[in-house]
N, C-alpha and C. Protein backbone atom coordinates (compact mmCIF):
# COMPACT_ATOMS: atom_id res chain seq x y z
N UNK A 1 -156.86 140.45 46.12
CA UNK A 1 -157.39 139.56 47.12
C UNK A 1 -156.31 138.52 47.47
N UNK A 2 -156.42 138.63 48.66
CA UNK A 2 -154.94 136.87 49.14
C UNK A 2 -155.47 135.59 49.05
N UNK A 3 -154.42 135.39 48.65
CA UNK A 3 -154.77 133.77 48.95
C UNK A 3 -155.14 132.82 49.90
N UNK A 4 -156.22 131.95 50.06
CA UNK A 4 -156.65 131.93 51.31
C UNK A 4 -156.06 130.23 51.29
N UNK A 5 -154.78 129.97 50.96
CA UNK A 5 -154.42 128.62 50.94
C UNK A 5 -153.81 128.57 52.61
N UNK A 6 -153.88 127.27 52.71
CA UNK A 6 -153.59 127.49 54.33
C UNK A 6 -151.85 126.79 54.53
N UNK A 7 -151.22 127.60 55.39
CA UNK A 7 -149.60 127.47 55.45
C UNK A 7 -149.15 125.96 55.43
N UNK A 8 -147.92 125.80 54.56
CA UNK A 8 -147.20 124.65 54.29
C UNK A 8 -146.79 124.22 55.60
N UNK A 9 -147.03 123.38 55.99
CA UNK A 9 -146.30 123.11 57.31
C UNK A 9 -144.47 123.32 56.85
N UNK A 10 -143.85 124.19 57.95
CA UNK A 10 -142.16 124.07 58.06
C UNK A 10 -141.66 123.30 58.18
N UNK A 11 -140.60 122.67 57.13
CA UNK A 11 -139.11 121.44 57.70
C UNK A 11 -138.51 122.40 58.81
N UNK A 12 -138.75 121.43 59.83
CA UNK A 12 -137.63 121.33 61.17
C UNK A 12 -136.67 121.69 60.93
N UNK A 13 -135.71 122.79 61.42
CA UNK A 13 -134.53 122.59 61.39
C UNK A 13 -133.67 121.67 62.24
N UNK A 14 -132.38 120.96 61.75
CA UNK A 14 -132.14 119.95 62.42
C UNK A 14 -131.18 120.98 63.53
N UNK A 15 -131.08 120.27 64.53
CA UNK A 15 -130.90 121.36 65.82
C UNK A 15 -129.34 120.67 65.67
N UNK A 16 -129.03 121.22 66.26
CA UNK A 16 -127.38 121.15 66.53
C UNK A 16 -126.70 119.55 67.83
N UNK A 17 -127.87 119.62 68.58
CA UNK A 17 -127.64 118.85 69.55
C UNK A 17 -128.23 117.46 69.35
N UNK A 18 -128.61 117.42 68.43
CA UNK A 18 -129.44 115.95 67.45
C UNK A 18 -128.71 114.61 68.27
N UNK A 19 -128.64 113.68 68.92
CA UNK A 19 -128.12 112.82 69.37
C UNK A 19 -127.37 111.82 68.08
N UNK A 20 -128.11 111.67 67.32
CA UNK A 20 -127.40 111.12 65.93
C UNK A 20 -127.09 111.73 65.01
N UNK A 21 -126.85 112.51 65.31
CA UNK A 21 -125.67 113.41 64.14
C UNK A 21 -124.14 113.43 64.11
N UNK A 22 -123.65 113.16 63.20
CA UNK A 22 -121.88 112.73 63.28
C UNK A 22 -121.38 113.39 64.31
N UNK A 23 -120.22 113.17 64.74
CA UNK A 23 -119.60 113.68 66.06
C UNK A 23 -118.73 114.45 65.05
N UNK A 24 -118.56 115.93 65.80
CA UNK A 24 -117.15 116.43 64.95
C UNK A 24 -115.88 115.89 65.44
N UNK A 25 -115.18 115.91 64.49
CA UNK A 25 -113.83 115.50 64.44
C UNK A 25 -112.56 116.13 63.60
N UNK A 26 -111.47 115.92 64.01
CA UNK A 26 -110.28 116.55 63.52
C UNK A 26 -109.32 115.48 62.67
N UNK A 27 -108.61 115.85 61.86
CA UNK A 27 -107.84 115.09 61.11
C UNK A 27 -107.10 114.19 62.14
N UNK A 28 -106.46 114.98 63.02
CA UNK A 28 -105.32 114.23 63.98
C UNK A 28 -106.29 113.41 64.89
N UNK A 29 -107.73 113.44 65.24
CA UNK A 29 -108.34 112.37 65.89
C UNK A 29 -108.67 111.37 65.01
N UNK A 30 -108.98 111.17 63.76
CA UNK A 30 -108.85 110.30 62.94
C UNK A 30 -107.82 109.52 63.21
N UNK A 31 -106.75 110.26 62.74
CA UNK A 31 -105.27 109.64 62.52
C UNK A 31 -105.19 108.63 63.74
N UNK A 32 -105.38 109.08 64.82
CA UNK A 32 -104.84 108.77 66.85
C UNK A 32 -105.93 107.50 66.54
N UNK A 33 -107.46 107.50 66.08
CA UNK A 33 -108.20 106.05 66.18
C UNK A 33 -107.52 105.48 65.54
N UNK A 34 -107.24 105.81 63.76
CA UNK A 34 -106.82 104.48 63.44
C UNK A 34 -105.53 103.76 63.41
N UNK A 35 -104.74 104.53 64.35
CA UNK A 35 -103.47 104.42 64.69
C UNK A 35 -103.74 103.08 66.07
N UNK A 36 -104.11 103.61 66.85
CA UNK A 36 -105.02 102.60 67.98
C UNK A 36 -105.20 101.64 67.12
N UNK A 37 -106.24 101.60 66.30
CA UNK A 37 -106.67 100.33 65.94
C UNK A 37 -105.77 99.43 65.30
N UNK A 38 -104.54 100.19 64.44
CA UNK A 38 -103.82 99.21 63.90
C UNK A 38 -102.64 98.60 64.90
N UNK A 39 -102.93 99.36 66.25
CA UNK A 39 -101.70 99.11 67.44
C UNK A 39 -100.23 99.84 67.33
N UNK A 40 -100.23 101.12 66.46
CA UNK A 40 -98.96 101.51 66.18
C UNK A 40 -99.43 102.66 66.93
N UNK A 41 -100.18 103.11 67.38
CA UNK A 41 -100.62 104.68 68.31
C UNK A 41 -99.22 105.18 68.94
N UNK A 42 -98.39 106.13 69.44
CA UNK A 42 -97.74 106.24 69.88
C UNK A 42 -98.38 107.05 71.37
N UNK A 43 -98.05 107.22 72.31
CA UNK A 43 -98.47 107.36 74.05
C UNK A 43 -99.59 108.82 73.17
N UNK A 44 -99.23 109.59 72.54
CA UNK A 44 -100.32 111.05 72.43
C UNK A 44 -101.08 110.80 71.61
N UNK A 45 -100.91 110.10 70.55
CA UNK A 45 -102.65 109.19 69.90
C UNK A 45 -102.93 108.51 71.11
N UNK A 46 -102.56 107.40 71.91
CA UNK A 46 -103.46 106.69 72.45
C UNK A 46 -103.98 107.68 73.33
N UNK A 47 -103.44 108.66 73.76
CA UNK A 47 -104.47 109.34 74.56
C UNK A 47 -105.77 110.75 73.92
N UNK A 48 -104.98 111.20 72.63
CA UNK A 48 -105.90 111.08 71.80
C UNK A 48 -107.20 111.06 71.70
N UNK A 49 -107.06 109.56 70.71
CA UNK A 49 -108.00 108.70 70.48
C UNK A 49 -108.82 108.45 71.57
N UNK A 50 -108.66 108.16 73.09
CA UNK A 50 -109.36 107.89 73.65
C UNK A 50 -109.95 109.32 74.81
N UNK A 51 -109.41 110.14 74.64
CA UNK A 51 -110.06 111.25 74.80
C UNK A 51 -111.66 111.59 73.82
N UNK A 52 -111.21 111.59 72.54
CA UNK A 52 -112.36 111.45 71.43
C UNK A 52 -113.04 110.94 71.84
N UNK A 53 -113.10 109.50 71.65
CA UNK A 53 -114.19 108.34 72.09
C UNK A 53 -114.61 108.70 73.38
N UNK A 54 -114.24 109.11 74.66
CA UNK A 54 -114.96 109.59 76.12
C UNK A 54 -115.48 110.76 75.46
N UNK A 55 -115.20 111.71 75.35
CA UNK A 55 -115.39 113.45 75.36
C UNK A 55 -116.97 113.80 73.90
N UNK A 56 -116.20 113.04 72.80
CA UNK A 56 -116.84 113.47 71.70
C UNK A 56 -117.67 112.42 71.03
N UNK A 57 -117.54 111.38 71.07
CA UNK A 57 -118.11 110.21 70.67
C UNK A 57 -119.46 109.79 71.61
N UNK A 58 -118.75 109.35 72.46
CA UNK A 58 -119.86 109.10 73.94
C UNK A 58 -120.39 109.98 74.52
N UNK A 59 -119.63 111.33 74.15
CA UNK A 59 -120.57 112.39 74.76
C UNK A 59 -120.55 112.16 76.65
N UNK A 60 -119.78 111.63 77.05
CA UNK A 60 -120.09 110.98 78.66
C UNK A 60 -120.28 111.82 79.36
N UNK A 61 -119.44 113.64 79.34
CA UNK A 61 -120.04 114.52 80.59
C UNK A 61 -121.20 115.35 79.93
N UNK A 62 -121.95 115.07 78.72
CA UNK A 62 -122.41 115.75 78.42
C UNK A 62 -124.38 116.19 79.06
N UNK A 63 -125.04 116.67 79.11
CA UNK A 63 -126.51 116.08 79.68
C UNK A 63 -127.10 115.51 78.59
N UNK A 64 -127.41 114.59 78.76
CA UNK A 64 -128.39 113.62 77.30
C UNK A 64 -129.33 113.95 76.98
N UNK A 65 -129.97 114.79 78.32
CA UNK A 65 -131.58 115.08 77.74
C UNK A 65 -131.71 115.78 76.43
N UNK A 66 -132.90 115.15 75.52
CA UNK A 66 -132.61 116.37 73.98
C UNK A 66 -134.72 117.14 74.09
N UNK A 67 -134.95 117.91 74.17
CA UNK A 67 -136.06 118.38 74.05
C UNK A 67 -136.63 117.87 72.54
N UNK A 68 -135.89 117.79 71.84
CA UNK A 68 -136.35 117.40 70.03
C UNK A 68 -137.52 116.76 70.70
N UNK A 69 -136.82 115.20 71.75
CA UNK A 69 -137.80 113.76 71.46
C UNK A 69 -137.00 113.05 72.60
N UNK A 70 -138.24 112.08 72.79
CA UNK A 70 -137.54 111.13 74.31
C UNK A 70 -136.70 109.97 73.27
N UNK A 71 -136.70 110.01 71.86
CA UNK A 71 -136.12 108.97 71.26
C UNK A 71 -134.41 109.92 71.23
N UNK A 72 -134.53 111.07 70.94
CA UNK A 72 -133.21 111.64 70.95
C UNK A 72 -132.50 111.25 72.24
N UNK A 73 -133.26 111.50 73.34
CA UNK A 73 -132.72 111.35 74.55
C UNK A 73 -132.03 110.19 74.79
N UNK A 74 -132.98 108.63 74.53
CA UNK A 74 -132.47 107.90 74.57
C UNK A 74 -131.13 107.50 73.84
N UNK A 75 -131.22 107.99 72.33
CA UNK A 75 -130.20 107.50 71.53
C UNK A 75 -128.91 108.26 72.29
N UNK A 76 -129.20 108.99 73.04
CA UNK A 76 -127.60 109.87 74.02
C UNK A 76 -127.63 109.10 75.36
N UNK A 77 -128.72 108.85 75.81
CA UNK A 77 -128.17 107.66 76.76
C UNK A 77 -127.44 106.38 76.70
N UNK A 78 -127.45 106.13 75.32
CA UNK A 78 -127.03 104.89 74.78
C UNK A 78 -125.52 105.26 75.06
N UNK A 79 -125.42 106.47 74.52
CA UNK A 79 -124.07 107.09 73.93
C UNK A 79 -123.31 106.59 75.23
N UNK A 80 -123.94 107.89 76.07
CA UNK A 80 -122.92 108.21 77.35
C UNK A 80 -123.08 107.11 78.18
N UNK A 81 -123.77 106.30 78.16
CA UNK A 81 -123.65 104.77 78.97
C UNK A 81 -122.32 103.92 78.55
N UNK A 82 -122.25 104.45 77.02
CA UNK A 82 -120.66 103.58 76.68
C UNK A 82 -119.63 104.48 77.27
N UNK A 83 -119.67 105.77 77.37
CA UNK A 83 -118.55 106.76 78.13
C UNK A 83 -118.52 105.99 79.31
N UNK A 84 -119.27 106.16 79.75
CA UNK A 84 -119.26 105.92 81.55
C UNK A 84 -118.50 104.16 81.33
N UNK A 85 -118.96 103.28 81.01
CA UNK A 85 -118.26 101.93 81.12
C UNK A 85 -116.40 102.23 80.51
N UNK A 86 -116.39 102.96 79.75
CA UNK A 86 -115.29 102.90 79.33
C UNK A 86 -114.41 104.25 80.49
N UNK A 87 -115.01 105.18 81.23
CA UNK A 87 -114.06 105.38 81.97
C UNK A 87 -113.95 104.46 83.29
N UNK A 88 -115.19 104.08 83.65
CA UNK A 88 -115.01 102.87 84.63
C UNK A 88 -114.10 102.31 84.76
N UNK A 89 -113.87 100.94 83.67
CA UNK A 89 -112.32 100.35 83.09
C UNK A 89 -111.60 101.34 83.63
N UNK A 90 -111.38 102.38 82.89
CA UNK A 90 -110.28 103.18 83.31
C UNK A 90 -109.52 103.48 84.61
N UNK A 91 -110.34 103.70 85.42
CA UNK A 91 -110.55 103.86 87.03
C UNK A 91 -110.72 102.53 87.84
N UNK A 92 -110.82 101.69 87.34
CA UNK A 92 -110.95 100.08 88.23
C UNK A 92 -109.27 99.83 89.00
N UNK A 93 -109.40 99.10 89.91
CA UNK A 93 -108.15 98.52 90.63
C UNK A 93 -107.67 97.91 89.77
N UNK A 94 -107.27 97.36 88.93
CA UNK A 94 -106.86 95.49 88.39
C UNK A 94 -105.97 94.80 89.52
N UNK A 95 -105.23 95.80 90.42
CA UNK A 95 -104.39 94.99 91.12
C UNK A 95 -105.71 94.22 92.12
N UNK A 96 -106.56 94.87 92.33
CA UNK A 96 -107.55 94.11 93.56
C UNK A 96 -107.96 93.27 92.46
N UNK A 97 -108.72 93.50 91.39
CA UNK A 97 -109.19 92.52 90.68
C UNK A 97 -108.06 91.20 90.18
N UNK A 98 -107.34 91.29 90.45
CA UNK A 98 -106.19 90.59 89.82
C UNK A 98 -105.72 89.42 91.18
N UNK A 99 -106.00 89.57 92.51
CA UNK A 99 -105.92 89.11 93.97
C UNK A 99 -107.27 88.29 94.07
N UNK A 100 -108.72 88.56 93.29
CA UNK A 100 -109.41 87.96 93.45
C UNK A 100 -110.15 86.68 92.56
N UNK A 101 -108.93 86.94 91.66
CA UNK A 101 -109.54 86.35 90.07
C UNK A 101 -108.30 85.15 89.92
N UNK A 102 -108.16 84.13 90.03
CA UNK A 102 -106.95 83.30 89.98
C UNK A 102 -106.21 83.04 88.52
N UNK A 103 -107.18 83.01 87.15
CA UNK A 103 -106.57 83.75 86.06
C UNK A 103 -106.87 84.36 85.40
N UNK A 104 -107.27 85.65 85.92
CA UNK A 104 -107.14 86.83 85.26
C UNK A 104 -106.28 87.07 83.84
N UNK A 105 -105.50 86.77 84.32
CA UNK A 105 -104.30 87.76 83.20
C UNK A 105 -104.67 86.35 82.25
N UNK A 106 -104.93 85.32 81.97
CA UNK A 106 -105.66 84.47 80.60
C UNK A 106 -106.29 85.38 79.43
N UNK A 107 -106.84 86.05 79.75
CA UNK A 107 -107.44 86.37 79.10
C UNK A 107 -107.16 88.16 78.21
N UNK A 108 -105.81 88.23 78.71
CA UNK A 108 -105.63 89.45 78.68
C UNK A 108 -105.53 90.13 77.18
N UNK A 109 -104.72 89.18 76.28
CA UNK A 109 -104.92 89.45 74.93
C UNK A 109 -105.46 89.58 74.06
N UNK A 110 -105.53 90.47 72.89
CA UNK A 110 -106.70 90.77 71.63
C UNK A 110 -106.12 90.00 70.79
């Protein structure tokens, strides 16, 4: 005779596209951030590193929507909202901004 116990509910598998799950990464993108951060990057870390942070970090061209959960979703909107500001910067005039701002360049240093 079977057992008439009724099924364990299943652990989820965690899906691949999880919005908070570590970003993969490579030794040499390691190296290129913390090379950046200490200011010794040479021109192919800094571009690098900031390839990572747009592409893999921020996820920026990626679609955010996650079916898991509207909380997944959000936590990737968070993401790619920092992509998008940080290629913004990237793409801005400074020379127009720099014509309209009388001291600009004050503030330019970390």
């Amino acid at each position: 005779m079977a057992s008439e116990q009724p099924d364990r509910p299943r652990k989820k598998a965690l899906s691949e596209s999880a919005a908070w799950l570590p970003v993969p990464y490579e030794l040499a993108d390691a190296t290129a951030i913390q090379a950046l951060n200490a200011g010794t990057a040479d021109s192919h870390q800094q571009k690098r590193a900031l390839a990572w942070i747009i592409n893999q970090a921020a996820a920026t061209y990626e679609m955010p929507y996650r079916p898991e959960s509207s909380r997944d979703t959000d936590f990737m909107l968070g993401r790619v909202f920092v992509g998008q500001q940080i290629v913004k910067m990237l793409k801005l005039a400074v020379g127009a901004l720099r014509r309209n701002e009388p001291n600009a360049d004050a503030g330019e240093q970390v």
